[in-house]
Protein backbone atom coordinates (compact mmCIF):
# COMPACT_ATOMS: atom_id res chain seq x y z
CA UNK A 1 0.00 0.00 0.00
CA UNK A 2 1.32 3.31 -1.15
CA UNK A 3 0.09 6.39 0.50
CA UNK A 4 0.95 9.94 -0.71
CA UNK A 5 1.46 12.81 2.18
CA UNK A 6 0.99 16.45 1.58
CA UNK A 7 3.97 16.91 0.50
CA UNK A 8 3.89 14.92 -2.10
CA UNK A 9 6.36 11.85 -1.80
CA UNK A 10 5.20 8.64 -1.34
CA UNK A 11 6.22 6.19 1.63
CA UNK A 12 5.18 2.50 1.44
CA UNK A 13 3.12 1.07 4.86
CA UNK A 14 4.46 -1.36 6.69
CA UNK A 15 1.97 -3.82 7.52
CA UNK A 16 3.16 -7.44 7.72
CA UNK A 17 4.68 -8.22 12.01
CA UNK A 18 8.52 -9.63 10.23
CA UNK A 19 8.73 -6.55 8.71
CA UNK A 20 8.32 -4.86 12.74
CA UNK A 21 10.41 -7.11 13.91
CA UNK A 22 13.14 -6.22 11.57
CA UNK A 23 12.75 -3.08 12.07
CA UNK A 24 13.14 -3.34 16.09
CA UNK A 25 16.72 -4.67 15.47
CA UNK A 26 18.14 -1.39 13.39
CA UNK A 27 19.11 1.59 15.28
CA UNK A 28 16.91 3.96 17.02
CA UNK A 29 16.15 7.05 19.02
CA UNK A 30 13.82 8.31 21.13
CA UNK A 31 11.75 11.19 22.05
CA UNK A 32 8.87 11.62 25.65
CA UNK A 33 6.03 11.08 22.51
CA UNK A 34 7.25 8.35 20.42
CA UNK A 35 10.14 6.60 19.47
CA UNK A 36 11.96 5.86 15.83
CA UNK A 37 13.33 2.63 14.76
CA UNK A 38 14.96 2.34 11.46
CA UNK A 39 16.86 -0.48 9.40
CA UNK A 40 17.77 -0.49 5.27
CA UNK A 41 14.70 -1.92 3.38
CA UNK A 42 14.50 -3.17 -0.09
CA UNK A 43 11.45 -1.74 -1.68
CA UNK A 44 12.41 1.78 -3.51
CA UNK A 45 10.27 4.00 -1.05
CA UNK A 46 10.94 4.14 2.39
CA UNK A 47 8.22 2.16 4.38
CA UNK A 48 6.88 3.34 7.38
CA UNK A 49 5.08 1.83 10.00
CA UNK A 50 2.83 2.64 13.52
CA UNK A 51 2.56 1.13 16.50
CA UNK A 52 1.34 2.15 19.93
CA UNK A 53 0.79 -1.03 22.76
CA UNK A 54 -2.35 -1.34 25.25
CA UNK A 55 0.22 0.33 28.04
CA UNK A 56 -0.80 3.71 26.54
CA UNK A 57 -4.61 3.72 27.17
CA UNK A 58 -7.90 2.74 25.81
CA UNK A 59 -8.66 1.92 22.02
CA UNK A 60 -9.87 5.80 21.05
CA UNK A 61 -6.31 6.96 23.25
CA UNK A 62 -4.37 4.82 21.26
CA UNK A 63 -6.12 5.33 17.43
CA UNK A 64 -5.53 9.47 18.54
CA UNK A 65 -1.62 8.81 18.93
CA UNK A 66 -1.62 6.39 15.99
CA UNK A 67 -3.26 9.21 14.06
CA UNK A 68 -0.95 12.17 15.12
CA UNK A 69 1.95 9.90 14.48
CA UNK A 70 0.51 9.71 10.70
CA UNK A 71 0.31 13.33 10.40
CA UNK A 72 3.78 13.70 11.83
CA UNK A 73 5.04 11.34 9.33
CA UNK A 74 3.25 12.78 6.54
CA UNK A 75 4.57 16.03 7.31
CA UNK A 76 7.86 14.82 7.22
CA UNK A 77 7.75 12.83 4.28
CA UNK A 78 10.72 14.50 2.39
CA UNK A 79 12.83 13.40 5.21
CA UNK A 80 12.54 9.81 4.90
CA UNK A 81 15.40 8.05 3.16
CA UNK A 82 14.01 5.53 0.37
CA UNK A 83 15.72 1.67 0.88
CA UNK A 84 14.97 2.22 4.51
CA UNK A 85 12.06 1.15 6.89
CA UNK A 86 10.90 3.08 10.05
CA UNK A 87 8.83 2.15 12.72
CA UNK A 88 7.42 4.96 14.62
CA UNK A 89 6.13 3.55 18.10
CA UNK A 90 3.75 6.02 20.06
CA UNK A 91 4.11 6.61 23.49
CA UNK A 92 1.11 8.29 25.99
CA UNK A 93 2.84 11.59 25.65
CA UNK A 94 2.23 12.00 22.35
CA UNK A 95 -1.63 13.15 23.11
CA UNK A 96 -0.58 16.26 24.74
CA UNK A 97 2.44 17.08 23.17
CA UNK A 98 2.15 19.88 20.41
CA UNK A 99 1.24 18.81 17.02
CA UNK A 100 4.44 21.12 15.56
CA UNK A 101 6.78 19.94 18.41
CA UNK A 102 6.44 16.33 17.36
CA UNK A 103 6.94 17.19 13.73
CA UNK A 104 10.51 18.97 14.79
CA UNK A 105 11.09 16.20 17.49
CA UNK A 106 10.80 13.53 14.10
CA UNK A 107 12.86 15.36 11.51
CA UNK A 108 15.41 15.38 13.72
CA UNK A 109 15.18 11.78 14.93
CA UNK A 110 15.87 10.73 11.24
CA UNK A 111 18.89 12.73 10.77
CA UNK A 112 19.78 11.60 14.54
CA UNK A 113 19.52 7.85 12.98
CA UNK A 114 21.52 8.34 9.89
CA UNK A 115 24.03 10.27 11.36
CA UNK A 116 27.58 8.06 11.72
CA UNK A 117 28.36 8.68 15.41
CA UNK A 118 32.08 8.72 15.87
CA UNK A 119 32.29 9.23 19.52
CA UNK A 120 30.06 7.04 21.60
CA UNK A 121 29.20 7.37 25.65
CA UNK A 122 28.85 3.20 25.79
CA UNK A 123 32.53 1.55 25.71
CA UNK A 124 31.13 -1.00 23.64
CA UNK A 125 30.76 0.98 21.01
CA UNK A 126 26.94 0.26 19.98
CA UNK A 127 24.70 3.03 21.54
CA UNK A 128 22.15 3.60 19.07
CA UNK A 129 22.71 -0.16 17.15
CA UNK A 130 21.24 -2.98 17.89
CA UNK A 131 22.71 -6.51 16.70
């Protein structure tokens, strides 16, 4: 399924649960409304995806955040890198948090992603990559 944002570019939906679970072991960042995970896809268009668990309130609670998170994403379109796949996962936060602060807090969570950190705060080396 193809869906075309305001601005124009299209981003493929995630749907199937391998393609979540994929996703859940690329890198990732957070923000106190949602958080971003991200790994290299193969389809042309970057695929996005939604997810927000029972933790975060009843079924109209949840379908708000999942909705906001849409918007975000659709406002943000141009941002997304095609031959990748992100999973945005809502958090309870997200339903009182400015509509234009979460749009700012996800543009800069996918350049935070993409970004090749040389210095790390983890001795290990893997602070924002999971194996």
């Amino acid at each position: 399924m193809t869906v075309v944002p305001q601005g124009g570019r299209s981003l493929r939906r995630l749907t199937k649960r391998s393609e979540f679970l994929r996703a859940a072991r690329g890198n990732r960042a957070g923000r106190p409304s949602f958080a971003l995970q991200v790994v290299g896809g193969t389809g042309e268009l970057p695929g996005v995806g939604f997810t927000v668990t029972k933790q975060n309130g009843n079924s109209p609670e949840r379908n708000r955040i999942k909705r906001r998170l849409r918007a975000a994403a659709g406002a943000c379109a141009a941002a997304f890198r095609p031959q990748h796949d992100y999973v945005l996962v809502g958090r309870r936060d997200a339903l009182k948090t400015p509509f234009g602060d979460m749009v700012k807090d996800l543009a800069k969570l996918i350049e935070r992603v993409h970004t090749d950190k040389t210095t790390t705060h983890r001795a290990d080396g893997h602070r924002n990559k999971r194996q």
